[in-house]
Protein backbone atom coordinates (compact mmCIF):
# COMPACT_ATOMS: atom_id res chain seq x y z
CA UNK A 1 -29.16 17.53 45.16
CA UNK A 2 -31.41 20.04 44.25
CA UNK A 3 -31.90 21.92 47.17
CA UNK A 4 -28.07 22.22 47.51
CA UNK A 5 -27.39 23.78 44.08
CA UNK A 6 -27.07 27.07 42.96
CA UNK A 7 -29.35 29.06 40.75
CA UNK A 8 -27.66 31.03 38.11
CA UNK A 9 -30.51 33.69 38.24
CA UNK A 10 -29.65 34.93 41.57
CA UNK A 11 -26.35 34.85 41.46
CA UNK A 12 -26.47 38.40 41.79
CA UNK A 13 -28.85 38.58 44.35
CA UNK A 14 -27.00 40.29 47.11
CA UNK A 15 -26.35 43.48 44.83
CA UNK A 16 -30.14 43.49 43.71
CA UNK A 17 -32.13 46.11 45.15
CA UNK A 18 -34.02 45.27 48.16
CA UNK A 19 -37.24 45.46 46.60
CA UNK A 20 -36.34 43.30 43.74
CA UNK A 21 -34.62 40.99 46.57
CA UNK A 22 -37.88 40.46 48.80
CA UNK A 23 -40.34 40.07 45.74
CA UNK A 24 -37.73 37.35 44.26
CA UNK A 25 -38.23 35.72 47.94
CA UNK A 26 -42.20 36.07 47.74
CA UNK A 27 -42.33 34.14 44.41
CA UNK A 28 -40.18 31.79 45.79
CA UNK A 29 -42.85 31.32 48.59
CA UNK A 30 -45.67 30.63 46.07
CA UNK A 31 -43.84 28.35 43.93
CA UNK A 32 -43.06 26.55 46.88
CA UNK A 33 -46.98 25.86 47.58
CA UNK A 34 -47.97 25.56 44.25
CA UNK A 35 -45.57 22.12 43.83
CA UNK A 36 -47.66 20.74 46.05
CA UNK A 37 -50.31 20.07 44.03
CA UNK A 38 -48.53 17.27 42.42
CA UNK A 39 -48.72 15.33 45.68
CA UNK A 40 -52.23 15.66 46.80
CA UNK A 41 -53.32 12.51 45.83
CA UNK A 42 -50.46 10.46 47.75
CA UNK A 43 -51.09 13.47 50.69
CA UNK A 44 -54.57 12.38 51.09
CA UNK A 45 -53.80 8.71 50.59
CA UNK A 46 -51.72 8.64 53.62
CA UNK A 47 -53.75 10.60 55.39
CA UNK A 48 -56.88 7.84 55.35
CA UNK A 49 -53.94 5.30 55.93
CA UNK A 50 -52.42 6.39 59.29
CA UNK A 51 -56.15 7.83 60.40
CA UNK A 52 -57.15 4.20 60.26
CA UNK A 53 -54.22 3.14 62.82
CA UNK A 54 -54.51 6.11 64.71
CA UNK A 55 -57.97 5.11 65.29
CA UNK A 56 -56.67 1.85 66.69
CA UNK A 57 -55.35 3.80 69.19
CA UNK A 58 -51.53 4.85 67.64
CA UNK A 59 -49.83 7.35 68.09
CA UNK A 60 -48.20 9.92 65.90
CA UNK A 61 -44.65 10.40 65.57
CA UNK A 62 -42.41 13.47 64.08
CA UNK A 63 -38.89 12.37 63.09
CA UNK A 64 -36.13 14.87 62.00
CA UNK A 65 -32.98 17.13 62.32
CA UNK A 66 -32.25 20.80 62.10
CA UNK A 67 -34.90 22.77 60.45
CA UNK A 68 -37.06 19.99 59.25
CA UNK A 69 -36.73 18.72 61.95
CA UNK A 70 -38.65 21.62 64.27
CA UNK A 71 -40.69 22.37 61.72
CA UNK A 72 -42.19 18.86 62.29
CA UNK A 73 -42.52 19.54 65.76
CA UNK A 74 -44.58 22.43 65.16
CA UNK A 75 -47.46 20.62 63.25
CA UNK A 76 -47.27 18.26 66.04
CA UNK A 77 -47.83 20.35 69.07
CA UNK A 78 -50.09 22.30 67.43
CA UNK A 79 -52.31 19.55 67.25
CA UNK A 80 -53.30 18.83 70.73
CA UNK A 81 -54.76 22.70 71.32
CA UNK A 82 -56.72 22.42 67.80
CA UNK A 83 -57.90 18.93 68.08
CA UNK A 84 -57.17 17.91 71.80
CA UNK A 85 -54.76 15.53 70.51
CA UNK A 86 -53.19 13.63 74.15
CA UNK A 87 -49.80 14.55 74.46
CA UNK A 88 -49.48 10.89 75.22
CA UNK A 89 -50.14 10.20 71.76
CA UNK A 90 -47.63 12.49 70.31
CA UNK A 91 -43.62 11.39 70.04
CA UNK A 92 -41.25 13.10 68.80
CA UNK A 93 -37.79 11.89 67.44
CA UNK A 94 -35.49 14.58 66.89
CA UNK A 95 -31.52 14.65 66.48
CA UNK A 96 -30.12 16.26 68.90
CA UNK A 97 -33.20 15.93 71.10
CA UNK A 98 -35.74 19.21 72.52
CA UNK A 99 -32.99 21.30 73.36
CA UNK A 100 -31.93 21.08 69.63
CA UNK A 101 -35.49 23.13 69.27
CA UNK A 102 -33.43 26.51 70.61
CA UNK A 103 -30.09 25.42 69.85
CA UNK A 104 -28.40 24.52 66.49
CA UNK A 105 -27.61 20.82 67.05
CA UNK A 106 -26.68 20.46 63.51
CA UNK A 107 -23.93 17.61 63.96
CA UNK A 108 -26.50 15.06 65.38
CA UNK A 109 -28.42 14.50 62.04
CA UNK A 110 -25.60 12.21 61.44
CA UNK A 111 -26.06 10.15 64.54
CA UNK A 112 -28.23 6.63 62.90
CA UNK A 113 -27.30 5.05 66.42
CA UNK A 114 -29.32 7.60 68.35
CA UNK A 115 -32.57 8.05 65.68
CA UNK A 116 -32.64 4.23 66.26
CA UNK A 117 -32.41 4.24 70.22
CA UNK A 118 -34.73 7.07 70.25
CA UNK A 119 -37.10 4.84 67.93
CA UNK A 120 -36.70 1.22 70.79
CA UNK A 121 -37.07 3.80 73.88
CA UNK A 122 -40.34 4.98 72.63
CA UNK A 123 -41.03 1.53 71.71
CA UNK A 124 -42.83 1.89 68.01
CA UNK A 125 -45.13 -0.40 67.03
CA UNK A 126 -47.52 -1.66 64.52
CA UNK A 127 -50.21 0.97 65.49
CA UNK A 128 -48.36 3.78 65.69
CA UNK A 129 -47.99 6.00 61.98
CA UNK A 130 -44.20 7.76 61.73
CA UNK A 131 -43.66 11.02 59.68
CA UNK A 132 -39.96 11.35 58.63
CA UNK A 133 -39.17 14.93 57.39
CA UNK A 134 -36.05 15.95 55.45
CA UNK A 135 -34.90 18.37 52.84
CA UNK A 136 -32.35 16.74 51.57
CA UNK A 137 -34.03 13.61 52.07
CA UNK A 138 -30.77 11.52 53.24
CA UNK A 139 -30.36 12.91 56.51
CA UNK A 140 -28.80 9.96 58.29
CA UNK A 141 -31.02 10.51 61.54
CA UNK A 142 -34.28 10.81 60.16
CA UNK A 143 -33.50 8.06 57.44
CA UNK A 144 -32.59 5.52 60.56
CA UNK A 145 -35.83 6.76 62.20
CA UNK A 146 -38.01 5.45 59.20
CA UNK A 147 -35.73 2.66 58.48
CA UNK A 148 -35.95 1.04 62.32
CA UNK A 149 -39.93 2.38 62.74
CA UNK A 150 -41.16 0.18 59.89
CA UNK A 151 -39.28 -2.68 61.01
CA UNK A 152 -41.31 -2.54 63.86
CA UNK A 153 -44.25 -2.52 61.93
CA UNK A 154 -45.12 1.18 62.32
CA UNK A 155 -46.87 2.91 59.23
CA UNK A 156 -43.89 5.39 57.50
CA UNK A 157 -44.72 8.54 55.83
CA UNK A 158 -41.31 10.35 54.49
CA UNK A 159 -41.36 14.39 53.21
CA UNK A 160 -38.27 14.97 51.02
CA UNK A 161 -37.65 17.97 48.80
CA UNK A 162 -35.63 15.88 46.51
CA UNK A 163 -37.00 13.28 44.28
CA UNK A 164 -33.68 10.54 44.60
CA UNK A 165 -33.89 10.17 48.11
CA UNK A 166 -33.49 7.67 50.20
CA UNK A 167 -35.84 8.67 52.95
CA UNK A 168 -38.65 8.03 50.12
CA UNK A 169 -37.64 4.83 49.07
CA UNK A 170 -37.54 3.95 52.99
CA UNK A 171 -41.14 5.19 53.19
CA UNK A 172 -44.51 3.66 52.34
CA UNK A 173 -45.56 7.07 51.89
CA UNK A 174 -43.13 8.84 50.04
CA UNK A 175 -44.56 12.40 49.68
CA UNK A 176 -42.15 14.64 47.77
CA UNK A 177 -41.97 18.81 47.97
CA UNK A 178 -40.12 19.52 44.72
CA UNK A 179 -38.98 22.90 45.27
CA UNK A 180 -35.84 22.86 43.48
CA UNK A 181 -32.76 25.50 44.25
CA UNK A 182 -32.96 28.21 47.10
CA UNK A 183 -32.59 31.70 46.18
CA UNK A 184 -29.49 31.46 48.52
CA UNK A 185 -28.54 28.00 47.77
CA UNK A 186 -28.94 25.54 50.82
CA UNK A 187 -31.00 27.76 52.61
CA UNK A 188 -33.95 24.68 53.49
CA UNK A 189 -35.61 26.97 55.79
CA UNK A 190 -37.05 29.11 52.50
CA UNK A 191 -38.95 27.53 50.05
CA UNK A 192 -38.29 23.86 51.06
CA UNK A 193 -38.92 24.59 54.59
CA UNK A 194 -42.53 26.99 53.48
CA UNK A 195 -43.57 23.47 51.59
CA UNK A 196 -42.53 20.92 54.70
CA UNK A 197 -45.05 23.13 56.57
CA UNK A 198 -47.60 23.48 54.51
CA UNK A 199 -47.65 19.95 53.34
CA UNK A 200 -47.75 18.55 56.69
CA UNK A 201 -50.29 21.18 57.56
CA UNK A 202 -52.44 19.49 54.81
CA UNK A 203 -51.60 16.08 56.27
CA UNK A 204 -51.97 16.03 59.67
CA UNK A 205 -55.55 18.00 59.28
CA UNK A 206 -57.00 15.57 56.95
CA UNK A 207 -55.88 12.93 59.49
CA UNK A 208 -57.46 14.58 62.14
CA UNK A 209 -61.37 14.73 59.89
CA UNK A 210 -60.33 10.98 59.08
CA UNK A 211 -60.34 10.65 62.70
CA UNK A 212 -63.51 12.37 63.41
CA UNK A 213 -62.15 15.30 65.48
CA UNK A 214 -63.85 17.93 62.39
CA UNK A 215 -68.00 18.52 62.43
CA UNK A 216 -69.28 20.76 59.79
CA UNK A 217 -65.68 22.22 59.47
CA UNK A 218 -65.83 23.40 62.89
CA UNK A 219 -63.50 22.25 65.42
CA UNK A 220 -65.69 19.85 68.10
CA UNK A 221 -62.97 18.69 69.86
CA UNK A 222 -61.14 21.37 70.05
CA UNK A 223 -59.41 21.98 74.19
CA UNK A 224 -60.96 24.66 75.98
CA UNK A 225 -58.29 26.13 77.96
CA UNK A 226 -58.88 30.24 78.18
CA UNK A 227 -61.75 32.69 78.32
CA UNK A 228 -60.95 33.27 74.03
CA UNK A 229 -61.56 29.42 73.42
CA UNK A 230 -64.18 29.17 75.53
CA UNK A 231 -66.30 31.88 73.65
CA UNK A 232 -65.34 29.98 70.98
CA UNK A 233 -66.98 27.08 72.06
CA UNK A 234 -70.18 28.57 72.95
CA UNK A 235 -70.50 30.01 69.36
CA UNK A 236 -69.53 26.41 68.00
CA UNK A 237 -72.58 24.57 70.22
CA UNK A 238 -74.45 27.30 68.93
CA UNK A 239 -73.73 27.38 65.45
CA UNK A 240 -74.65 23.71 65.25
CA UNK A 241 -77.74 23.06 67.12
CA UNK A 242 -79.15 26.65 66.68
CA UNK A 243 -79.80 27.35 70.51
CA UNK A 244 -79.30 30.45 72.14
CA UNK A 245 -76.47 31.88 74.25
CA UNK A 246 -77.91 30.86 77.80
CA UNK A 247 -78.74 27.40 75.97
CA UNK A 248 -74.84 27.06 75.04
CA UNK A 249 -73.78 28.26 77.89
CA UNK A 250 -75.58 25.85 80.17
CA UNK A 251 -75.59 22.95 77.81
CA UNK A 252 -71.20 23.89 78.18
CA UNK A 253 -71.55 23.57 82.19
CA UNK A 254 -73.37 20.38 82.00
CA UNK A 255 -70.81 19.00 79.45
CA UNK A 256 -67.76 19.76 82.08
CA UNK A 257 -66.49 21.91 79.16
CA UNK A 258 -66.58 19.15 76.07
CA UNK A 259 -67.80 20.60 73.00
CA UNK A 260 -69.48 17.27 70.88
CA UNK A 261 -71.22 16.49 74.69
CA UNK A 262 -72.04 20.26 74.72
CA UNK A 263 -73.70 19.90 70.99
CA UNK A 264 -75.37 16.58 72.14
CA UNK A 265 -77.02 18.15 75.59
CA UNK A 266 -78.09 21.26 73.20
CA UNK A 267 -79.85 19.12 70.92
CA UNK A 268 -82.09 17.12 73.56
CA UNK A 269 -80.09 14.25 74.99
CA UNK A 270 -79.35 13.90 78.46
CA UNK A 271 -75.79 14.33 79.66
CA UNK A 272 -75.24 10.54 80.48
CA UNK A 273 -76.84 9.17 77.01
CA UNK A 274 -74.12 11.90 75.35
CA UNK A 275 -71.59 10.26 76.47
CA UNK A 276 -72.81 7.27 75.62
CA UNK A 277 -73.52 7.83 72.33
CA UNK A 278 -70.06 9.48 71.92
CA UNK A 279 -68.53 6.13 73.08
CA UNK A 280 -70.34 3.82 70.88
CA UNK A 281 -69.25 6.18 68.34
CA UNK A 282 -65.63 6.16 68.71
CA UNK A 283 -65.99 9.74 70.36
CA UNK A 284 -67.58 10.62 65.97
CA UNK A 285 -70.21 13.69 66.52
CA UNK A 286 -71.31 12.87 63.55
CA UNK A 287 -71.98 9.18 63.75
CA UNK A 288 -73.20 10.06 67.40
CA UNK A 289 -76.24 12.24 66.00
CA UNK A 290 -76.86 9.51 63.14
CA UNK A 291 -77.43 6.83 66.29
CA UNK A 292 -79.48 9.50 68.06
CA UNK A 293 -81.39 10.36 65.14
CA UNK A 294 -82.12 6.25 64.31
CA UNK A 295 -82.84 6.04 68.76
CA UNK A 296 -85.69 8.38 67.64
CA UNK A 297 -87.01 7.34 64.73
């Protein structure tokens, strides 16, 4: 297992001086995104493949142990301020369960019998897309996660950071981080744990423009939830339909604080036909203003 093994050019690493030390680390980093590249391609395929049953009204689920483990549960939390992601659509399957967020719960990535309870209890299904994350890529938890989650017809997306792995072959979407040995050698959290983030950074954003949650690379559907954000989404209504500051600002009131109705009031249309449009749309700013566009034609 690569990310177990030692490398023979740090074996000296500890008497290096600290300078050396941290720039050793730093190129470690780099290296770490730079394998990446390798996967785009199967990065972006799964993206447009769990979009499509996330549209269907899935949900998203994070599966892992240890560091992967809360590492995945940081790209998914972090979607529902972004994006306004519901919380209802967001699951999370991790050994040891929350409190292993704080608190090393390192023995429970062997537990299969509780990934797959964890897996029944949410009750996974066909619409629902499951990302498995593990550096080793065998972690008995997360493996039994994937393993019971497609059985139940769920879409399966596995992140290992080695290439014989049976979380990949488990997977549909086998997306691999190939960052080879840690400077200190096991240490996932470096330049295995730097790709898991990144990668699933990557992911989880193109799912949400699959989705239609991204208009002119701004963020439309983004939750307003403090005096920062909501400046924010002033200059976002503004930055779009060209109006001025009292224009946002009212066109925000009428909207009840929903940016894409907020863009839609700015540019002419009524606060009830917004909404509409923004239904008939599958809630798509962009395919909203193509239908309001044709209305006037």
């Amino acid at each position: 297992m690569r990310t177990e093994t030692v490398d023979p050019r740090y074996i000296e690493i500890d008497r290096w001086p600290t300078l050396l030390a941290a720039e050793a680390m730093l190129e470690g980093q780099l290296a770490a995104v730079a394998c990446l590249y390798s996967q785009i391609s199967r990065v972006a395929a799964a993206s447009e493949a769990a979009a499509a049953r996330l549209l269907g009204g899935g949900r998203l689920v994070y599966a892992g142990a240890g560091t992967s483990g809360r590492i995945a549960v940081q790209d998914g939390v972090e979607l529902s301020p972004t994006y306004n992601w519901p919380e209802a659509r967001l699951v999370f399957v991790l050994a040891g369960g929350i409190t292993a967020l704080s608190a090393s719960a390192e023995g429970a990535e062997d537990n299969r019998e509780d990934a797959v309870d964890q897996i029944r209890k949410a009750g996974i299904g066909p619409n629902d897309v499951v990302i498995g994350v593990a550096a080793s890529g065998a972690t008995p938890f997360t493996v039994a996660a994937i393993v019971e989650a497609r059985a139940r017809g769920a879409l399966t997306i596995g992140v290992s950071n080695n290439a014989v792995a049976p979380l990949l072959t488990e997977s549909e979407h086998p997306l691999l981080a190939d960052t080879g040995s840690e400077l200190i050698a096991g240490s996932t959290r470096m330049k295995a744990g730097t790709a898991q983030k990144v990668l699933l950074n990557i992911l989880s954003t193109t799912m949400m423009l699959r989705c239609g949650l991204v208009y002119k690379g701004l963020m439309v559907n983004m939750r307003v939830s403090n005096d920062k954000l909501a400046a924010r989404a002033r200059a976002i209504v503004r930055e779009i339909t060209g109006v001025d500051a009292r224009t946002a600002d009212e066109a925000m009131s009428a909207s009840g604080g929903e940016i894409k109705v907020a863009v839609l009031i700015a540019s002419g249309v009524d606060v009830r036909r917004a909404g509409e449009l923004l239904r008939a749309s599958g809630d798509n700013l962009r395919v909203a203003f193509e239908q309001h566009a044709s209305d006037r034609a």
